[in-house]
N, C-alpha and C. Protein backbone atom coordinates (compact mmCIF):
# COMPACT_ATOMS: atom_id res chain seq x y z
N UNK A 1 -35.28 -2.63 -22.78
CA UNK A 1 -34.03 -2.71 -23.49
C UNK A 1 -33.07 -1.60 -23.05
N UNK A 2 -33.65 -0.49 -23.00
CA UNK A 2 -32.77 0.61 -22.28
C UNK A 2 -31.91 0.45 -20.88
N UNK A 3 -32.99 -0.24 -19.97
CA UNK A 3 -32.26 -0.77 -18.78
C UNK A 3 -31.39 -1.48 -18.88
N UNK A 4 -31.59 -2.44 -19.71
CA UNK A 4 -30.07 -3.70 -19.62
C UNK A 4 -28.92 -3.08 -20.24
N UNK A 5 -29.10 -2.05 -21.42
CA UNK A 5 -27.50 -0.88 -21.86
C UNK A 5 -27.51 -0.50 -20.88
N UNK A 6 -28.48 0.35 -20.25
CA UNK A 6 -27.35 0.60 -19.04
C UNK A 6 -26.98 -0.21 -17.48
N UNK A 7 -27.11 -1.06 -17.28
CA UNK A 7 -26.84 -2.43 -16.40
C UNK A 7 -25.65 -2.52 -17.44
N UNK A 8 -25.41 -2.97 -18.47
CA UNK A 8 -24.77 -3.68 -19.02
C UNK A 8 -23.33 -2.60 -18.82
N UNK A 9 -23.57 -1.28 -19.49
CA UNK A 9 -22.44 -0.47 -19.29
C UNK A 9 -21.88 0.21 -17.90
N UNK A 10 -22.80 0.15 -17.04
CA UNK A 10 -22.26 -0.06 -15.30
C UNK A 10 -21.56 -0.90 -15.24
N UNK A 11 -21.97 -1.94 -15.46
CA UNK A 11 -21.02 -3.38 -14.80
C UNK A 11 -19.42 -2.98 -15.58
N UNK A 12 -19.11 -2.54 -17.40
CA UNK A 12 -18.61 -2.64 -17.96
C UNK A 12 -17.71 -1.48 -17.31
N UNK A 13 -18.05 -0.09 -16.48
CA UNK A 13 -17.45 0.89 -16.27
C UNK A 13 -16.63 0.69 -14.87
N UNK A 14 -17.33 -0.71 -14.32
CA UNK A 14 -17.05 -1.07 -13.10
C UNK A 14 -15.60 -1.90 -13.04
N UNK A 15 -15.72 -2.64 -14.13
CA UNK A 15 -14.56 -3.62 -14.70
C UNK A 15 -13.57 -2.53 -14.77
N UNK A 16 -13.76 -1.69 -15.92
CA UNK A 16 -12.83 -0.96 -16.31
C UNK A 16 -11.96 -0.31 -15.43
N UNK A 17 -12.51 0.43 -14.11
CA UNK A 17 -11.97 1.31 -13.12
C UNK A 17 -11.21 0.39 -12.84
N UNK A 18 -11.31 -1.03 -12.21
CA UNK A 18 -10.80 -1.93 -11.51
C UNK A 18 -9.42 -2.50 -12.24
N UNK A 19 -9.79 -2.37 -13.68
CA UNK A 19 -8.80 -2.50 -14.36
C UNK A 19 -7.75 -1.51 -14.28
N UNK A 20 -7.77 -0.61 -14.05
CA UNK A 20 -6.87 1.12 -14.30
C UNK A 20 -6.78 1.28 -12.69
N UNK A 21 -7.37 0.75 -11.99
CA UNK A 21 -6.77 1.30 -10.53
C UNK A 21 -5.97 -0.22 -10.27
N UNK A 22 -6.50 -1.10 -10.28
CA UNK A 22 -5.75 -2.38 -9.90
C UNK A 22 -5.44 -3.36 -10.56
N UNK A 23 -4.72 -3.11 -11.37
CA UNK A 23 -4.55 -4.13 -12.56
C UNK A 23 -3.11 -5.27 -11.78
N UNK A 24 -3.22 -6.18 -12.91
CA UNK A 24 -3.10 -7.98 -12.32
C UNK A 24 -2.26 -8.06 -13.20
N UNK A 25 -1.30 -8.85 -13.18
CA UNK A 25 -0.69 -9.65 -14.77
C UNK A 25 0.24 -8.42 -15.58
N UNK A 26 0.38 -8.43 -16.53
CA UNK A 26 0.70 -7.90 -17.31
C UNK A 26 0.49 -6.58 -17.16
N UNK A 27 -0.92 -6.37 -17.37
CA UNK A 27 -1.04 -4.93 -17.30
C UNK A 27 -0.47 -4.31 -15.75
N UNK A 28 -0.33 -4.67 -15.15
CA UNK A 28 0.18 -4.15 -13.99
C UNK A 28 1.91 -3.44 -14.48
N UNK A 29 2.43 -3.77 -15.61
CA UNK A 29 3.73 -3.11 -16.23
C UNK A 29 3.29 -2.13 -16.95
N UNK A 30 2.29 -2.05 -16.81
CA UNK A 30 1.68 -0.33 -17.91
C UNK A 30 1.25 0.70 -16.91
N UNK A 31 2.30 1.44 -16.61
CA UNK A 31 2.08 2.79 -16.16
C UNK A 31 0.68 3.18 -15.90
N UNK A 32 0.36 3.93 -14.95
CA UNK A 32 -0.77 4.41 -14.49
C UNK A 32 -1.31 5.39 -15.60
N UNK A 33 -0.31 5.99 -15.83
CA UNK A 33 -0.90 7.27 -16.96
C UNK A 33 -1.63 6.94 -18.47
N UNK A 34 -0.51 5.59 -18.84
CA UNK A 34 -1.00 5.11 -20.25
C UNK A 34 -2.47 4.68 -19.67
N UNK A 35 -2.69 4.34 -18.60
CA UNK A 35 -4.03 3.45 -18.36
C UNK A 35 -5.17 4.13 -18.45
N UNK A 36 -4.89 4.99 -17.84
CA UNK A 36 -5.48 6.39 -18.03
C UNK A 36 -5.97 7.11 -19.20
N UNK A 37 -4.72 7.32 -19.76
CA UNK A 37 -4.78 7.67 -21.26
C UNK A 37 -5.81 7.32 -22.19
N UNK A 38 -5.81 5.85 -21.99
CA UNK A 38 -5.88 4.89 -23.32
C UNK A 38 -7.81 4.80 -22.54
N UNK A 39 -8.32 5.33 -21.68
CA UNK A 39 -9.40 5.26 -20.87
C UNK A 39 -10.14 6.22 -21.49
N UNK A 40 -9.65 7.51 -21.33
CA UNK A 40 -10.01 8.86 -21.48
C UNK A 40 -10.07 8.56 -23.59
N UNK A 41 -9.04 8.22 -24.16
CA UNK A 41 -9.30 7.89 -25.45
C UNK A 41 -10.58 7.41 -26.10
N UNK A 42 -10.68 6.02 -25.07
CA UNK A 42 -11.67 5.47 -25.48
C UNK A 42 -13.41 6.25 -25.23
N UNK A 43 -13.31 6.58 -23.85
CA UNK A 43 -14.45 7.91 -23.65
C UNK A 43 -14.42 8.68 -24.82
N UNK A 44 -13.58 9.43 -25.35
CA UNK A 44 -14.12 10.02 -26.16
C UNK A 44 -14.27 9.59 -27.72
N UNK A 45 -13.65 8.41 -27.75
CA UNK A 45 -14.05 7.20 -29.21
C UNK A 45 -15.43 7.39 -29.34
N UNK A 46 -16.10 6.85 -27.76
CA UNK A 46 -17.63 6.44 -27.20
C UNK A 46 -18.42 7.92 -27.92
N UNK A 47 -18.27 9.26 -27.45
CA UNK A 47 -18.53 10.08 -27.31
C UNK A 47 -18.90 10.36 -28.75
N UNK A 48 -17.62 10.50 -29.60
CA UNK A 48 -17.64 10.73 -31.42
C UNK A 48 -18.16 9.50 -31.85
N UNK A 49 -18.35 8.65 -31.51
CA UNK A 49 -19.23 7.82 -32.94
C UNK A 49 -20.65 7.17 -32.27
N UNK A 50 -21.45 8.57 -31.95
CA UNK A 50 -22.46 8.20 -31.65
C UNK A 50 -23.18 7.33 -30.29
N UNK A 51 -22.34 7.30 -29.41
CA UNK A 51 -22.01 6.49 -28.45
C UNK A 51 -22.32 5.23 -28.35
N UNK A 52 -21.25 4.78 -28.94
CA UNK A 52 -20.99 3.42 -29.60
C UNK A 52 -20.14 2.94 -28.09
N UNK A 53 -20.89 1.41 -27.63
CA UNK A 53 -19.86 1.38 -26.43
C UNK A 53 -18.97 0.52 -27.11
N UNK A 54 -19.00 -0.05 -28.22
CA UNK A 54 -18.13 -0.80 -29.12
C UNK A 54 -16.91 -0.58 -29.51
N UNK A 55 -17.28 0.89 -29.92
CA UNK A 55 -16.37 1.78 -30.62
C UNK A 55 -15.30 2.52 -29.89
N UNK A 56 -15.77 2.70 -28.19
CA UNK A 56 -15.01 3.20 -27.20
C UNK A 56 -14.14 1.97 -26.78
N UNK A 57 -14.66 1.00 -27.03
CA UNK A 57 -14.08 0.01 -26.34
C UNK A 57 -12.69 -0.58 -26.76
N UNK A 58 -13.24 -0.51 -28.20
CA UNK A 58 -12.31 -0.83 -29.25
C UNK A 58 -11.35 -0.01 -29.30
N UNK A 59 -11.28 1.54 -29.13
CA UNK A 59 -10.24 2.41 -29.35
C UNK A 59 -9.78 2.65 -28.16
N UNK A 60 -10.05 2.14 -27.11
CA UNK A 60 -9.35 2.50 -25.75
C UNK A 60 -8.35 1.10 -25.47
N UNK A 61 -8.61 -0.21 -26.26
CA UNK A 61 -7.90 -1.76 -26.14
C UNK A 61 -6.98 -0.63 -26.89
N UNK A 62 -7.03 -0.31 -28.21
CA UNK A 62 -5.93 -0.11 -29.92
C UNK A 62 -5.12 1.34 -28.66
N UNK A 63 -5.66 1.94 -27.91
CA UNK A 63 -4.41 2.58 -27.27
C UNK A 63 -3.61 2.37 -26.24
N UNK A 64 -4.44 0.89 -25.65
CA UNK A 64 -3.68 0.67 -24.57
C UNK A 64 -2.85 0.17 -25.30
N UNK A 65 -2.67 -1.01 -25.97
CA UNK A 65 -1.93 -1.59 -27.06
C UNK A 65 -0.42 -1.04 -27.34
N UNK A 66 -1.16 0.40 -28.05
CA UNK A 66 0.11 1.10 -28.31
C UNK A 66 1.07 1.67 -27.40
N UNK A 67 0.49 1.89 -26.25
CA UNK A 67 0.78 2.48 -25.32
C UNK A 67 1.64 1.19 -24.47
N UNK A 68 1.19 0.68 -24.27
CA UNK A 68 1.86 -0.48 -23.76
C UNK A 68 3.19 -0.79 -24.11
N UNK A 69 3.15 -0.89 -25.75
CA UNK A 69 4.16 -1.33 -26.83
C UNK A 69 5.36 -0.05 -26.43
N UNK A 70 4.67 1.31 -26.28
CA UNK A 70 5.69 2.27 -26.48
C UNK A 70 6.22 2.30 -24.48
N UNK A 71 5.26 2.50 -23.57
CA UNK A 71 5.83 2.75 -22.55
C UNK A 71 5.78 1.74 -20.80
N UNK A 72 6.12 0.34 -21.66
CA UNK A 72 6.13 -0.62 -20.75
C UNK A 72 7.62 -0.76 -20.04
N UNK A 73 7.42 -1.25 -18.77
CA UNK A 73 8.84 -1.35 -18.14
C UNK A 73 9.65 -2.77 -18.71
């Protein structure tokens, strides 16, 4: 069970980079920094609640979100 969290959160960290270095669509109008931002947020969401990859996940979407909302072109 240990192996597949972490298989599971590789693949998930793999997405993510790909998302923040080369993003497609939409997100491609969100600044490099918010992407960033809202990355590093969620790391440390992960970090404070026990390392919840749920919980990182969830608070790094709720800042891209905002971030988006506040500093899209």
């Amino acid at each position: 069970m240990v192996w597949l969290r972490a298989v599971a959160t590789a693949i998930l960290a793999g997405v993510i980079a790909q998302l923040i270095l080369f993003p497609a669509g939409a997100l491609a109008g969100i600044p490099l920094s918010v992407r960033v931002s809202a990355a590093v947020f969620g790391f440390l969401a992960f970090l404070a609640v026990k390392r919840s990859v749920f919980a990182g996940v969830l608070a790094g979407e709720a800042a891209l979100l905002v971030g988006g909302f506040l500093f899209a072109h």
